[in-house]
Protein backbone atom coordinates (compact mmCIF):
# COMPACT_ATOMS: atom_id res chain seq x y z
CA UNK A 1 156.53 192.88 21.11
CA UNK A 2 155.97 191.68 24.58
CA UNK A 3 152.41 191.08 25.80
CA UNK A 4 150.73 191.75 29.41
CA UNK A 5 149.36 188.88 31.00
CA UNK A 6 145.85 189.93 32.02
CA UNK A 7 144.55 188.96 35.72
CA UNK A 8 141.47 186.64 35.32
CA UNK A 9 138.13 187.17 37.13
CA UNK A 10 135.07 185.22 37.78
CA UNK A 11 132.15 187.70 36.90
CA UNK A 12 129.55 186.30 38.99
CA UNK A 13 131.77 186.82 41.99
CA UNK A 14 133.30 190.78 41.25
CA UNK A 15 130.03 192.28 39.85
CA UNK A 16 126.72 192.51 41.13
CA UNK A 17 124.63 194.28 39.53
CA UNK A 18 123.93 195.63 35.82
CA UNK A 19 123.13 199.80 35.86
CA UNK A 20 123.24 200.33 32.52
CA UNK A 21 122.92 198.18 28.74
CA UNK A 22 121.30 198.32 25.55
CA UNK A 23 117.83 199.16 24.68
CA UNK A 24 115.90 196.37 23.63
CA UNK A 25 116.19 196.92 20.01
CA UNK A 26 119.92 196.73 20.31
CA UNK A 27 119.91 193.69 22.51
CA UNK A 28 117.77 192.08 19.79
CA UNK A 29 119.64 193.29 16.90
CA UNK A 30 122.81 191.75 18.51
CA UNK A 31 121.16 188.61 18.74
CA UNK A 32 120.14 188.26 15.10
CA UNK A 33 123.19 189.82 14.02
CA UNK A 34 125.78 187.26 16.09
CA UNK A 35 128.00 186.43 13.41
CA UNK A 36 128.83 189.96 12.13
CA UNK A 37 131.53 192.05 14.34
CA UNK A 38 129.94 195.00 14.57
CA UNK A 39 126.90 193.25 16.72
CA UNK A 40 128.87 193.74 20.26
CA UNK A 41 126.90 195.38 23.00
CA UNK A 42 127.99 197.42 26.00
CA UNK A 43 126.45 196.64 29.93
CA UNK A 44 127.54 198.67 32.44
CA UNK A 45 128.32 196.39 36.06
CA UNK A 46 128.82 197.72 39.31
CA UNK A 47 130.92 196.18 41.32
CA UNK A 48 130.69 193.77 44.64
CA UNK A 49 131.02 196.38 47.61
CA UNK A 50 133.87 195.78 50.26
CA UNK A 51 133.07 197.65 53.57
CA UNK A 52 134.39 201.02 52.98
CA UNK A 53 135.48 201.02 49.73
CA UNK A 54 134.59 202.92 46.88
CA UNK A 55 133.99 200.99 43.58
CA UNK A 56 133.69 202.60 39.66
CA UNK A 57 131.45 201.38 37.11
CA UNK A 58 133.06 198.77 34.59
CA UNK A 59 132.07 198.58 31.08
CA UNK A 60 131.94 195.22 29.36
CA UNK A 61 131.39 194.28 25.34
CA UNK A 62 130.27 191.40 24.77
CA UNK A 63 128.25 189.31 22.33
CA UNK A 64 124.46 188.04 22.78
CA UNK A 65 124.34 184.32 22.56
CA UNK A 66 120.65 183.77 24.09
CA UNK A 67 117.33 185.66 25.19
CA UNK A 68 114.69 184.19 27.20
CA UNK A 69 111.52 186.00 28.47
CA UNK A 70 111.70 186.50 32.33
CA UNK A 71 107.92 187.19 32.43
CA UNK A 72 105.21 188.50 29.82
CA UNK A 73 106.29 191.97 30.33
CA UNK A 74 108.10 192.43 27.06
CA UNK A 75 110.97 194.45 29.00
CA UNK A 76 112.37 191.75 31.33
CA UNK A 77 114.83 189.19 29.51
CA UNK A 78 117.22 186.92 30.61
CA UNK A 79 120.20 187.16 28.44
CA UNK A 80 123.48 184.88 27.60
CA UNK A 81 126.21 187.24 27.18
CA UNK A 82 130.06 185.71 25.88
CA UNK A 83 132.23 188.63 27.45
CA UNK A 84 134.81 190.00 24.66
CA UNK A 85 136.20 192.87 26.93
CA UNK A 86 136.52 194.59 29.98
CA UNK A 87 137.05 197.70 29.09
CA UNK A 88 139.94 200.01 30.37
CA UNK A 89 141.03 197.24 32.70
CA UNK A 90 143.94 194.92 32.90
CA UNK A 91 141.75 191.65 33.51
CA UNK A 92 139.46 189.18 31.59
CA UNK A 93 136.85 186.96 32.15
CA UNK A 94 137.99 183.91 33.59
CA UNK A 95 134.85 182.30 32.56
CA UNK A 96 133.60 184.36 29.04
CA UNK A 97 130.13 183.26 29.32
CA UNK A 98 127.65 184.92 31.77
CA UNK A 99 123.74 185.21 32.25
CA UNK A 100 122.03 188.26 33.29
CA UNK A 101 118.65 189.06 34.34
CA UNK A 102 118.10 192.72 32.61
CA UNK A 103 115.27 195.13 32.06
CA UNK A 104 115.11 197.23 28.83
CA UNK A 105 112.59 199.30 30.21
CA UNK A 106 114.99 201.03 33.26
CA UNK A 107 118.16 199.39 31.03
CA UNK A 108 119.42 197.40 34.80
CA UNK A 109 119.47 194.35 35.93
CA UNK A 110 121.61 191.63 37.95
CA UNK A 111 124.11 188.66 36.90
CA UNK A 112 122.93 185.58 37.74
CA UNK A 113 124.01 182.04 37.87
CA UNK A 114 124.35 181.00 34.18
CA UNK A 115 122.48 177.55 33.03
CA UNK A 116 124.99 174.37 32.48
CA UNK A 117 126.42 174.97 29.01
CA UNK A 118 129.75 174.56 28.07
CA UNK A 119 131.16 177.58 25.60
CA UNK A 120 134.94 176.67 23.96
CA UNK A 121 136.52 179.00 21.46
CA UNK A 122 138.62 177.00 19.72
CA UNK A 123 140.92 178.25 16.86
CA UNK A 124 138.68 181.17 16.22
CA UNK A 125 135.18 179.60 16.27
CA UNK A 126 133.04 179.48 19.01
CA UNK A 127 131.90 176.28 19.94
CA UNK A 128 128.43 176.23 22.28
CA UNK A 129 127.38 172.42 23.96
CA UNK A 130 129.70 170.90 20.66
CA UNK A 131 128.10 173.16 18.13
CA UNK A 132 129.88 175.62 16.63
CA UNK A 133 127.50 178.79 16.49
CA UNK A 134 130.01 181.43 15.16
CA UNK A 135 133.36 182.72 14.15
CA UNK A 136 135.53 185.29 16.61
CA UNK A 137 137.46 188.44 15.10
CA UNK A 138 140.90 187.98 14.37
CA UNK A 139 142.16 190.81 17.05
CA UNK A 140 139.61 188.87 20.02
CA UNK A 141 141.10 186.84 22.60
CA UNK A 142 144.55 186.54 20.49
């Protein structure tokens, strides 16, 4: 059985913005829940426009690895994400880990620059600044 190589893409360069995600509940229940499989969460990003182009929305799953209060609004978080999928699209994250600024309350936000930490996943655990903090599924980034 043959395999497709998939094209790798820096996140913080393609996408721009986030228009749609999890409600805060979720977000937080992925959070607590890191370890299990079921805890991935779905964000919707739009695309970086090129003059005159048309761009699609792109769904990503991915995991929660961090949430930090943006403000004291209770509805504006900025959230460590480690990307498990694109979905329906033949690339990957060159980079797996990515930060977003995101807003339960209207469920958008933006990417943003991500803080210095280094993420490995090494034969099937992921490793975060030399800790290991969990274990991938089997099927994930095979």
């Amino acid at each position: 059985m043959s395999t497709t190589e998939l094209k790798k893409v820096n996140l913080l360069e393609f996408f721009e913005k986030v228009i749609n995600g999890p409600s805060r509940e979720e977000l937080f229940d992925s959070l607590r829940l890191f370890n299990l499989r079921q805890t991935l969460v779905e964000f919707t990003l739009e695309q970086k426009r090129l003059r005159g182009s048309m761009v699609k929305p792109t769904v990503i799953k991915a995991r929660v690895m961090g949430i930090r209060p943006e403000d004291g609004s209770s509805n504006r978080w900025l959230v460590d994400l480690l990307v498990n999928q694109i979905v329906n699209s033949d690339t990957e994250p060159e980079d797996p880990y990515v930060s977003i600024y995101f807003d339960t309350q209207v469920r958008a936000g933006h990417i943003i620059v991500p803080p210095q930490r280094e993420v490995v996943v090494r034969d099937g655990q992921i490793v975060l600044d030399g800790t290991v903090i969990g274990n991938l599924p089997a099927a994930t980034f095979s």
